[in-house]
N, C-alpha and C. Protein backbone atom coordinates (compact mmCIF):
# COMPACT_ATOMS: atom_id res chain seq x y z
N UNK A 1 0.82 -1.19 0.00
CA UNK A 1 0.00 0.00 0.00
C UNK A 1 0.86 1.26 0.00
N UNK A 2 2.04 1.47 0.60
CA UNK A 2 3.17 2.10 0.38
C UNK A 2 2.29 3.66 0.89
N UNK A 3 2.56 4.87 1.14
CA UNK A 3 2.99 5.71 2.21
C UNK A 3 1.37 6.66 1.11
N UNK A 4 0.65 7.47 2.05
CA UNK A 4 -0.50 7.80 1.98
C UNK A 4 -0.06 9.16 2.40
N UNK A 5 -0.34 10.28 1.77
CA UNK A 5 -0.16 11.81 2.22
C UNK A 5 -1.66 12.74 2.17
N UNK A 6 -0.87 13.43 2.85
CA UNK A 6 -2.67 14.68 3.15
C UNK A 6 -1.72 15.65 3.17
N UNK A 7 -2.08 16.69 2.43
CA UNK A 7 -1.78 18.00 3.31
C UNK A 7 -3.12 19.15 3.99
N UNK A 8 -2.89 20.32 4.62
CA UNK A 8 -4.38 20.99 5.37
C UNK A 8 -3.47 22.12 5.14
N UNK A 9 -4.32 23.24 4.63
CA UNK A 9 -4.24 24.59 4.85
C UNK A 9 -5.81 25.01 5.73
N UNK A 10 -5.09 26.43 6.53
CA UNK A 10 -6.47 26.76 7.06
C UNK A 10 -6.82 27.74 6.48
N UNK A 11 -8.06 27.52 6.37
CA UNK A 11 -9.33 28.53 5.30
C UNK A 11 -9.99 29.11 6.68
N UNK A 12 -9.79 29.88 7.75
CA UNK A 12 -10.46 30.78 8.25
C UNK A 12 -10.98 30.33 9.71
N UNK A 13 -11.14 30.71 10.66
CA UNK A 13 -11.71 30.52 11.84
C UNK A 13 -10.76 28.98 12.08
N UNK A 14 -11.53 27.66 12.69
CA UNK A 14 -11.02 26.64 12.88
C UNK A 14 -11.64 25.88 11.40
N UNK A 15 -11.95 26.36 10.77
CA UNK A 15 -11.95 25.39 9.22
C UNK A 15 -10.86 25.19 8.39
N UNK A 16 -10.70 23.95 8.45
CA UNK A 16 -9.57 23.80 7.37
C UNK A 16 -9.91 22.88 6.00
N UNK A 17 -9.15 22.82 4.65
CA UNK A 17 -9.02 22.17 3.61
C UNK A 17 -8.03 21.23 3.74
N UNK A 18 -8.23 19.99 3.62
CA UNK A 18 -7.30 18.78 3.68
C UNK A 18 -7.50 17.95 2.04
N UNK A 19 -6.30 18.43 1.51
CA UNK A 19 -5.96 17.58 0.20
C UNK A 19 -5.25 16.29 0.38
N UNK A 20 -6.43 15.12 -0.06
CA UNK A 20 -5.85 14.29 0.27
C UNK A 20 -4.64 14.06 -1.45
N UNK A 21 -3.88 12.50 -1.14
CA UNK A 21 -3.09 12.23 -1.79
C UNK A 21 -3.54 11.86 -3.31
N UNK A 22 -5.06 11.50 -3.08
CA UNK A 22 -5.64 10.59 -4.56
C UNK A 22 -6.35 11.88 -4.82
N UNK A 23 -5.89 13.51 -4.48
CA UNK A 23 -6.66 14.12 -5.34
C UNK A 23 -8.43 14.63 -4.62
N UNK A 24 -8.21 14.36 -3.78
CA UNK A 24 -9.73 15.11 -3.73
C UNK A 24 -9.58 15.69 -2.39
N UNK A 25 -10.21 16.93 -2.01
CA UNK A 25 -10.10 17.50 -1.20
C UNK A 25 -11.41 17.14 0.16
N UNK A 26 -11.29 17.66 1.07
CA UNK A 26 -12.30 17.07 2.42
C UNK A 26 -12.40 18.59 3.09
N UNK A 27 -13.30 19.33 3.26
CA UNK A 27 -13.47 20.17 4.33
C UNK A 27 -13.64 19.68 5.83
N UNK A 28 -12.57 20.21 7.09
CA UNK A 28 -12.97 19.80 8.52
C UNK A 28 -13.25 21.25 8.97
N UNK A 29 -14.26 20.98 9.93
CA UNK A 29 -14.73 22.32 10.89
C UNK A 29 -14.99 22.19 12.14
N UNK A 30 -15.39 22.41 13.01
CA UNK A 30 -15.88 22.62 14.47
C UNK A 30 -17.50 23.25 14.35
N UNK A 31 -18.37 23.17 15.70
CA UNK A 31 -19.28 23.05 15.72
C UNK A 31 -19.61 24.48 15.14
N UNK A 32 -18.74 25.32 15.67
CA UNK A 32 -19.13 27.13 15.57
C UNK A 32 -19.20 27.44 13.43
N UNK A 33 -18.08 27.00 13.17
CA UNK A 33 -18.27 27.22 11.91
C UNK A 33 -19.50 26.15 10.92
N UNK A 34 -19.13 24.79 11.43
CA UNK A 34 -19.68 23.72 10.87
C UNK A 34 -20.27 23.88 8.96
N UNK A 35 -19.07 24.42 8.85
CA UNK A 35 -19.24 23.99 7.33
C UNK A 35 -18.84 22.57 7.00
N UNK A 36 -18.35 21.90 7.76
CA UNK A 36 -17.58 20.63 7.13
C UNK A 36 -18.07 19.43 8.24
N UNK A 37 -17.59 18.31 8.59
CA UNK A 37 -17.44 17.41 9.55
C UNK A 37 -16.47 17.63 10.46
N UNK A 38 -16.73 17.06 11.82
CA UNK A 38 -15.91 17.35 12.34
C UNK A 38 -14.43 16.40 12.53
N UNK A 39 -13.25 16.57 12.80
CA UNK A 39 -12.08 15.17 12.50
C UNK A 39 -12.93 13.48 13.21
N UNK A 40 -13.04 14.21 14.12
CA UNK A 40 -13.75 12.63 14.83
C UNK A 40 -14.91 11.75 13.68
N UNK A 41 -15.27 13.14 13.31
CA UNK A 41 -16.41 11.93 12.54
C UNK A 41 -16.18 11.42 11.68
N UNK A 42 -14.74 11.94 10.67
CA UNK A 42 -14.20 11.56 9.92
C UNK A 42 -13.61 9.95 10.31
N UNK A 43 -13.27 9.95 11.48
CA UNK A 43 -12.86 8.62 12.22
C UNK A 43 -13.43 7.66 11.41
N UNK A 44 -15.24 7.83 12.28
CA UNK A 44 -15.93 6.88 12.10
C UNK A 44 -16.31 6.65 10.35
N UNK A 45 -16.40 8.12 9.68
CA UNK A 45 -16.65 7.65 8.06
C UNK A 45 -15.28 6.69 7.88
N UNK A 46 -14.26 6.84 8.18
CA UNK A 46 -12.91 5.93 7.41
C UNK A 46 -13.42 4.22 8.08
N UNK A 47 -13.47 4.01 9.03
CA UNK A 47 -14.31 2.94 9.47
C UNK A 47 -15.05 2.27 8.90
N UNK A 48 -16.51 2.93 8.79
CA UNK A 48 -17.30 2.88 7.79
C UNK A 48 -17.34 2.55 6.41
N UNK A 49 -16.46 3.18 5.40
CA UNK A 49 -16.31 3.38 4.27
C UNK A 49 -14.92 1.67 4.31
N UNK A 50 -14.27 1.68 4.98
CA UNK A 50 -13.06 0.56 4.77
C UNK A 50 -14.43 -0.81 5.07
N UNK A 51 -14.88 -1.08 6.10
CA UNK A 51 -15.07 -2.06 6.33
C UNK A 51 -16.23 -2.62 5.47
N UNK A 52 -17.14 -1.53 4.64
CA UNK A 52 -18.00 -1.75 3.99
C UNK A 52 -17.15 -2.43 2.59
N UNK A 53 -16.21 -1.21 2.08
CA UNK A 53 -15.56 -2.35 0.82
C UNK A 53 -15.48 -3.46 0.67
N UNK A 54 -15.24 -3.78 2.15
CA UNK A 54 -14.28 -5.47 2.15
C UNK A 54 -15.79 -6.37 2.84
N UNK A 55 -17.05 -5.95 3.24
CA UNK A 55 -18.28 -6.59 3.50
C UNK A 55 -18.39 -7.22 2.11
N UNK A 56 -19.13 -6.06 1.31
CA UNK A 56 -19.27 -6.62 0.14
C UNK A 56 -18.94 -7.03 -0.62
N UNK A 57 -17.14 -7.02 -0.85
CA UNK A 57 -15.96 -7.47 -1.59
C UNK A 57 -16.32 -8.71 -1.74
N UNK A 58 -16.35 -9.36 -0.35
CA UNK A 58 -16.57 -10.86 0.09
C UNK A 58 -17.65 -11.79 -0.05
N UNK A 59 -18.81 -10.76 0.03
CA UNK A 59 -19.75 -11.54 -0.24
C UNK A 59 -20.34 -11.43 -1.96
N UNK A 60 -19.57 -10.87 -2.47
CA UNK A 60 -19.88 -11.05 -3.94
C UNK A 60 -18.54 -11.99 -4.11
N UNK A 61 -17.86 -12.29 -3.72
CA UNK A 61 -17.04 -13.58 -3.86
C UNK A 61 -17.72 -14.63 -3.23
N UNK A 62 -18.57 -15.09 -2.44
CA UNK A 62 -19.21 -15.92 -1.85
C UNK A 62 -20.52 -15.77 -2.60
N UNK A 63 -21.08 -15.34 -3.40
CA UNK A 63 -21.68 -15.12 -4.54
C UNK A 63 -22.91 -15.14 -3.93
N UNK A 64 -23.44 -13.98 -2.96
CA UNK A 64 -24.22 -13.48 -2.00
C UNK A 64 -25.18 -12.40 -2.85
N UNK A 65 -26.30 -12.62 -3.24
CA UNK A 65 -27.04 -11.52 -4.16
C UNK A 65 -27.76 -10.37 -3.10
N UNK A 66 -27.02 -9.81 -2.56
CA UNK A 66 -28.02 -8.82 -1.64
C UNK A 66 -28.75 -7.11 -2.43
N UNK A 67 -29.88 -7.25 -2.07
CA UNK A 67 -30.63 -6.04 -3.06
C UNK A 67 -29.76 -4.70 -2.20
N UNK A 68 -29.67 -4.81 -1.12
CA UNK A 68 -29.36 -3.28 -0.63
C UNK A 68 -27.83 -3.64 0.40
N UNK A 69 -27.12 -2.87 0.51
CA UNK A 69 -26.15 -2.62 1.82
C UNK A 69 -26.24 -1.54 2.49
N UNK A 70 -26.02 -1.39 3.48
CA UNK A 70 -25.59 0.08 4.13
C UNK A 70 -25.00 -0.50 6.03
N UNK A 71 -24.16 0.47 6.04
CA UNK A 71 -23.69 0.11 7.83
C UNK A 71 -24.34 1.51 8.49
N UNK A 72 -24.40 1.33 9.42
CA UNK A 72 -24.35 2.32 10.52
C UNK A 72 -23.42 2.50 11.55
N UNK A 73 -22.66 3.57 12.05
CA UNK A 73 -21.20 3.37 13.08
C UNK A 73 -21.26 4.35 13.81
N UNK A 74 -21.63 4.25 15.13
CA UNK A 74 -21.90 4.91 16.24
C UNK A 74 -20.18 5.34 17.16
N UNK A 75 -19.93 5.92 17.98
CA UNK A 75 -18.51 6.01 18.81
C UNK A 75 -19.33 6.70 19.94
N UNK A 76 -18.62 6.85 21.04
CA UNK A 76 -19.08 7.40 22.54
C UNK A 76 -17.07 7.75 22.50
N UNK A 77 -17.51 9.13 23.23
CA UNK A 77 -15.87 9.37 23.00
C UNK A 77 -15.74 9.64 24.93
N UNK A 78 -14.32 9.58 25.22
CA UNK A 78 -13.94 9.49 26.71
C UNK A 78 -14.27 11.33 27.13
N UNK A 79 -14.98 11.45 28.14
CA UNK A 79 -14.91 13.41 28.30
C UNK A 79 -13.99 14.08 28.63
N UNK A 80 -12.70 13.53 28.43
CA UNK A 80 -11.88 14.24 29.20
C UNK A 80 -10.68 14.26 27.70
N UNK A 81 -9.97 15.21 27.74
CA UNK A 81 -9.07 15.37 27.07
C UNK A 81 -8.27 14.16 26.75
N UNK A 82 -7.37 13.66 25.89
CA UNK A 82 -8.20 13.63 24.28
C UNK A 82 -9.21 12.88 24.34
N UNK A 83 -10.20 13.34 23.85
CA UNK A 83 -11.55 12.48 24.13
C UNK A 83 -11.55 11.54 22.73
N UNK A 84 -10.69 10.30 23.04
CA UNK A 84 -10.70 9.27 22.27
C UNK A 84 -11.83 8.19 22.41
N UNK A 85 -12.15 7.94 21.25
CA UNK A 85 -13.14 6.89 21.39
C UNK A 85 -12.98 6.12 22.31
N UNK A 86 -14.26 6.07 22.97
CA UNK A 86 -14.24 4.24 24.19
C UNK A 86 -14.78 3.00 23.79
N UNK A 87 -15.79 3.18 22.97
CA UNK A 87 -16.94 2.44 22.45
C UNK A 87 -17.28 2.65 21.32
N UNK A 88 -17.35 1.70 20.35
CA UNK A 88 -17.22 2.07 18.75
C UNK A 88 -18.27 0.58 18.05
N UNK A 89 -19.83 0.98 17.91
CA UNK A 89 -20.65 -0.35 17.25
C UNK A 89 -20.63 0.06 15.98
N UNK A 90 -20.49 -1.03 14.95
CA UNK A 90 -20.67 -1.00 13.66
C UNK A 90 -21.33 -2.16 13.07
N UNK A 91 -22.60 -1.86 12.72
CA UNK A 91 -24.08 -2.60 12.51
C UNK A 91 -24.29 -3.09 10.64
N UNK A 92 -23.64 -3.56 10.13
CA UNK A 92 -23.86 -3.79 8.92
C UNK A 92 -25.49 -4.39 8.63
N UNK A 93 -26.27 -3.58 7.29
CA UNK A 93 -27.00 -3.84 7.24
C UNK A 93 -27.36 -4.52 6.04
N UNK A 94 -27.62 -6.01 5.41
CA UNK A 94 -27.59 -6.34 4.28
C UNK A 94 -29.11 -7.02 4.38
N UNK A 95 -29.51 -6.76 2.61
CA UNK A 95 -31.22 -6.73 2.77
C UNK A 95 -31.14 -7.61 1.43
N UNK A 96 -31.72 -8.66 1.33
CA UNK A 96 -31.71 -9.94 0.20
C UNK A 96 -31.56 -11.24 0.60
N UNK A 97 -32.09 -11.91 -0.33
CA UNK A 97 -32.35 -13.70 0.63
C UNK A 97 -30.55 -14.04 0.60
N UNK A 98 -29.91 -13.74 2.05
CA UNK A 98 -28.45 -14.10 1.86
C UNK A 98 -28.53 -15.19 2.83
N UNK A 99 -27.54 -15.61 3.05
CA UNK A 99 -26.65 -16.93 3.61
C UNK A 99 -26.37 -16.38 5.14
N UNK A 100 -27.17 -17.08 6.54
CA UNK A 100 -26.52 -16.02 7.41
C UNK A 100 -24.73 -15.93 7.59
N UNK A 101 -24.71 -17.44 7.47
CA UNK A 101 -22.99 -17.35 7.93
C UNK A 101 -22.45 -16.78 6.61
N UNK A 102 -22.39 -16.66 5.94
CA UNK A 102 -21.87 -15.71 4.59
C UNK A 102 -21.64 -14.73 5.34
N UNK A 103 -22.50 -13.66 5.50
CA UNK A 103 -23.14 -12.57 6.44
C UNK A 103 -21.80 -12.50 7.47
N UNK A 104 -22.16 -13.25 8.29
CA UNK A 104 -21.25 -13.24 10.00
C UNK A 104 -19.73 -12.89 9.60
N UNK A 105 -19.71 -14.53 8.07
CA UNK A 105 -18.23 -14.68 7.80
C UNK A 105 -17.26 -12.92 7.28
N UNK A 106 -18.29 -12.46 6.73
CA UNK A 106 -17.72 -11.74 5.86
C UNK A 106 -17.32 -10.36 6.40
N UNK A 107 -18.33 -9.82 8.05
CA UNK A 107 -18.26 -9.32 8.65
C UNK A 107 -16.95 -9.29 9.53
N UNK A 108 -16.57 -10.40 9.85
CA UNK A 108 -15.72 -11.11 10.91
C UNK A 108 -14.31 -11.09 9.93
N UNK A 109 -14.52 -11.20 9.06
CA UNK A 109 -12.91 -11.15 8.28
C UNK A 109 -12.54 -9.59 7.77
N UNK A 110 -13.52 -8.94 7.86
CA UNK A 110 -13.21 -7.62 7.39
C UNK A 110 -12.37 -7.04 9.05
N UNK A 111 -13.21 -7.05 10.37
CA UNK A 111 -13.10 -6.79 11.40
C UNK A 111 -12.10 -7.23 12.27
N UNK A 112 -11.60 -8.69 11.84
CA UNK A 112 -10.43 -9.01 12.28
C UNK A 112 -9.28 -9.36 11.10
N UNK A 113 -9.09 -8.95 9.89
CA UNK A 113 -8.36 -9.12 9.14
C UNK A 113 -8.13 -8.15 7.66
N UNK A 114 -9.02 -7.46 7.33
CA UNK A 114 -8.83 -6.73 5.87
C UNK A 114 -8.74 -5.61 6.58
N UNK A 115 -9.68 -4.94 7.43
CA UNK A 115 -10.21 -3.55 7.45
C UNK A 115 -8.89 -2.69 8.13
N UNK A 116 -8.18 -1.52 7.53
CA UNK A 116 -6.77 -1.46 7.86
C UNK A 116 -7.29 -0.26 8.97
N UNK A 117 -8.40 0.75 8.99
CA UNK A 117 -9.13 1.39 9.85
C UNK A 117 -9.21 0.60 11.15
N UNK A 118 -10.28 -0.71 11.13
CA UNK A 118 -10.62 -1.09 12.02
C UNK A 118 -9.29 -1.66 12.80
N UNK A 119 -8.41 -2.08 12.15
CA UNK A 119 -7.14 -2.59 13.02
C UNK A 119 -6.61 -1.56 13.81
N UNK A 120 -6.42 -0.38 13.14
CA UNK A 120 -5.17 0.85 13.40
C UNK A 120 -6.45 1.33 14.78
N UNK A 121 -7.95 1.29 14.51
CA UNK A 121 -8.53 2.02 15.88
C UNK A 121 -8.37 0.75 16.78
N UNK A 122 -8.52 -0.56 16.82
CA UNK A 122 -8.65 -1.72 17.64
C UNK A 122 -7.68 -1.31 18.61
N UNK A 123 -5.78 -0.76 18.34
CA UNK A 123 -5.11 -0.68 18.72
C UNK A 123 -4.79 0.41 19.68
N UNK A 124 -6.18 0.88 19.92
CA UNK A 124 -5.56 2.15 21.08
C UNK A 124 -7.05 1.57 22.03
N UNK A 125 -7.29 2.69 22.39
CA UNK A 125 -8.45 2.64 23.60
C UNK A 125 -9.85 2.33 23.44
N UNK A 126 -10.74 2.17 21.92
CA UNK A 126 -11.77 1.99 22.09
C UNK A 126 -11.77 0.10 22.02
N UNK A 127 -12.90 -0.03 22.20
CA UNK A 127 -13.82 -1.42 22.25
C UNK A 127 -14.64 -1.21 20.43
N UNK A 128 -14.37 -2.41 19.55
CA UNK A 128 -15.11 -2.21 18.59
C UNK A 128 -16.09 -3.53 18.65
N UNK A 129 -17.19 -2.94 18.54
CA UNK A 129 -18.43 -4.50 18.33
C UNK A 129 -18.87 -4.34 16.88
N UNK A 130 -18.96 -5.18 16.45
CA UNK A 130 -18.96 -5.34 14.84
C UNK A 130 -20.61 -6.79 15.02
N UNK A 131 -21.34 -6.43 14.29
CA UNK A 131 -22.61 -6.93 14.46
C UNK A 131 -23.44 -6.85 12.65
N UNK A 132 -24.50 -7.68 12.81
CA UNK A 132 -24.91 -7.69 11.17
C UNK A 132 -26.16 -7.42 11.32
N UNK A 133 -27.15 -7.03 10.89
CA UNK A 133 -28.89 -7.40 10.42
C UNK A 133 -28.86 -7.80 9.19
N UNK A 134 -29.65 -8.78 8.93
CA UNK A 134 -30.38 -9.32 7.57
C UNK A 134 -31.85 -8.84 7.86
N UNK A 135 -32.33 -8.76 6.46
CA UNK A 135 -33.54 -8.22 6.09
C UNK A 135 -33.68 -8.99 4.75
N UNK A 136 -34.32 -10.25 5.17
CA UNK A 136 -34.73 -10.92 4.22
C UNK A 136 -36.62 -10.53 3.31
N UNK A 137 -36.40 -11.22 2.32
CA UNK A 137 -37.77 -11.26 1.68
C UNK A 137 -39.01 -11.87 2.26
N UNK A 138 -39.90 -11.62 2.68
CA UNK A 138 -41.01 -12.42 2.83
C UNK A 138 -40.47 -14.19 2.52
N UNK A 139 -40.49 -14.15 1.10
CA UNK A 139 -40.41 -15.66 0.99
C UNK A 139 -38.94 -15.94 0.61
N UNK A 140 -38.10 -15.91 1.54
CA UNK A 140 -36.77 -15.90 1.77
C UNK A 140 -36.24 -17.34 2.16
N UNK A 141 -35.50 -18.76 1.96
CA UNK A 141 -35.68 -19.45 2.27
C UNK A 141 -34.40 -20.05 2.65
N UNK A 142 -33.85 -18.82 3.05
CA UNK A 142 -31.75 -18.88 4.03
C UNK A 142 -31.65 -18.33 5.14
N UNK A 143 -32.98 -18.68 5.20
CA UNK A 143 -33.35 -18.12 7.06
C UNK A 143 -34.26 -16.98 7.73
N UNK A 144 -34.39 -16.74 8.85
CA UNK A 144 -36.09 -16.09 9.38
C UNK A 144 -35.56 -14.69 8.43
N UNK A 145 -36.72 -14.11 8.47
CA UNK A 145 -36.83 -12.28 7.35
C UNK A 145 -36.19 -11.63 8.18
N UNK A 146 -35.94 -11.54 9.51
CA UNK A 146 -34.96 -10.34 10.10
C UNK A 146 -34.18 -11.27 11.10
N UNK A 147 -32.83 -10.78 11.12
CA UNK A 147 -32.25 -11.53 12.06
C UNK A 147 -30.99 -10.73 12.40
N UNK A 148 -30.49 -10.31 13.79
CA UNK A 148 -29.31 -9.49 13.76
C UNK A 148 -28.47 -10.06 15.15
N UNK A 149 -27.25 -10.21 14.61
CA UNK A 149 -26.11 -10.91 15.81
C UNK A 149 -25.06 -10.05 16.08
N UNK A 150 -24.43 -10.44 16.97
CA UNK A 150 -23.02 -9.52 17.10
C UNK A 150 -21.97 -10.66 16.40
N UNK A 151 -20.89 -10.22 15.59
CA UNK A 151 -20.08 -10.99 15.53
C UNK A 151 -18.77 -11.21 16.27
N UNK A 152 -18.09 -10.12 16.31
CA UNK A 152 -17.06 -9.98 16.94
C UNK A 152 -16.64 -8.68 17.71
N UNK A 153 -15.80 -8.70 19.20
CA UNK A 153 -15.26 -7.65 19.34
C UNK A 153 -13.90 -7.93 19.48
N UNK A 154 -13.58 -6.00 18.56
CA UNK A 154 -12.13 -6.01 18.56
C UNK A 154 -11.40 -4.87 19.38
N UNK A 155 -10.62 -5.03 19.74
CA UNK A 155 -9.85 -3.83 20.64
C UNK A 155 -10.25 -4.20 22.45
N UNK A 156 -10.08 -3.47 23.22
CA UNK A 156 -8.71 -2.39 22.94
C UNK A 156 -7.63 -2.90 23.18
N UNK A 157 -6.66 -1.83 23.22
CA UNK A 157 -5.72 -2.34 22.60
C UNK A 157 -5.19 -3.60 22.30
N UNK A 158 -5.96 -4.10 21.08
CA UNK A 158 -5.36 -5.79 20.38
C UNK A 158 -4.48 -5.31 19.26
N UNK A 159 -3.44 -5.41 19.33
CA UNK A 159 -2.37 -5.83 18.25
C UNK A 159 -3.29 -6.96 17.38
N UNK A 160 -3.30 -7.01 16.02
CA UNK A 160 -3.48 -7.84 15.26
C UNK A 160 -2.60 -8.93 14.92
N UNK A 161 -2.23 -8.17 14.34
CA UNK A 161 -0.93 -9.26 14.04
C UNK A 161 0.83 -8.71 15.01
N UNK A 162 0.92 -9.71 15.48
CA UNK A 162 2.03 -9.54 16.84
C UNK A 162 3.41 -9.34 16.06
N UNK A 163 3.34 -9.57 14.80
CA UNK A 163 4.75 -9.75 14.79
C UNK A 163 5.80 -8.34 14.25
N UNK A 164 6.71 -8.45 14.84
CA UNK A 164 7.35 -6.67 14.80
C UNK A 164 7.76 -6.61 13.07
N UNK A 165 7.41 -4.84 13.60
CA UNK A 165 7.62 -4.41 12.28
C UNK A 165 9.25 -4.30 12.04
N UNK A 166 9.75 -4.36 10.69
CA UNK A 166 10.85 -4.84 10.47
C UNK A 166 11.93 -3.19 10.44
């Protein structure tokens, strides 16, 4: 994956412009200006946005026909300076007659193995619960029409993979 750059100029008050490396720019702000998001939430979109790739990556390799996706990713941050995440749920939501363990599997390998977000936050102070809903069809016949589990939790601080960097 080799070395990822941003740069930020500030555009005024606490708003800044952050160019990322692939070319596209991100506005961050604070509540007073709130033209943009704020960095934290950016957290949870990189979260979000990584672990969803590698949801569906997988289950269109497991040849999973789901009509809809979407996650939802909540954080509770500590109140005290740096108010780093403590608690971090991320609810994948997949809607089509799927496979539950497809589902679980695909969740569970993103969360403990692809998602390079979910590793790099696992490794400091929050708790991540990683969980699925299905929303099957009426006449759906890979299991009951709604069904939602937790799959795994990751963090805090879990090293993924133990072995030192070189």
């Amino acid at each position: 994956m080799g070395e990822k750059r941003v740069s930020l100029r500030h555009d005024g008050g606490l708003r800044f412009v952050a160019a990322t490396g692939s070319g596209h720019d991100v506005v961050v702000d604070n509540s007073t200006g709130n033209t943009g998001p704020r960095p934290t939430e950016l957290v949870l979109v990189a979260l979000a946005g990584c672990t969803a790739m590698d949801v569906v990556e997988i289950l269109a390799k497991k040849r999973q026909l789901f009509t809809r996706y979407a996650n939802e990713v909540s954080g509770v941050q500590r109140e005290t300076a740096p108010n780093v995440f403590t608690e971090i749920t991320v609810v994948h939501v997949v809607e089509g007659d799927v496979e539950t363990e497809a589902v679980r599997r695909s969740v569970e390998l993103s969360a403990t193995k692809y998602c390079t977000v979910s590793a790099q936050i696992a490794t400091g102070a929050a708790r991540i619960s990683h969980r699925y809903q299905i929303r099957r069809p009426a006449a759906a016949v890979n299991g009951p029409v709604e069904e939602t589990a937790e799959v795994v939790v990751t963090g805090p601080l879990k090293v993924l993979d133990p072995r030192p960097v070189a």
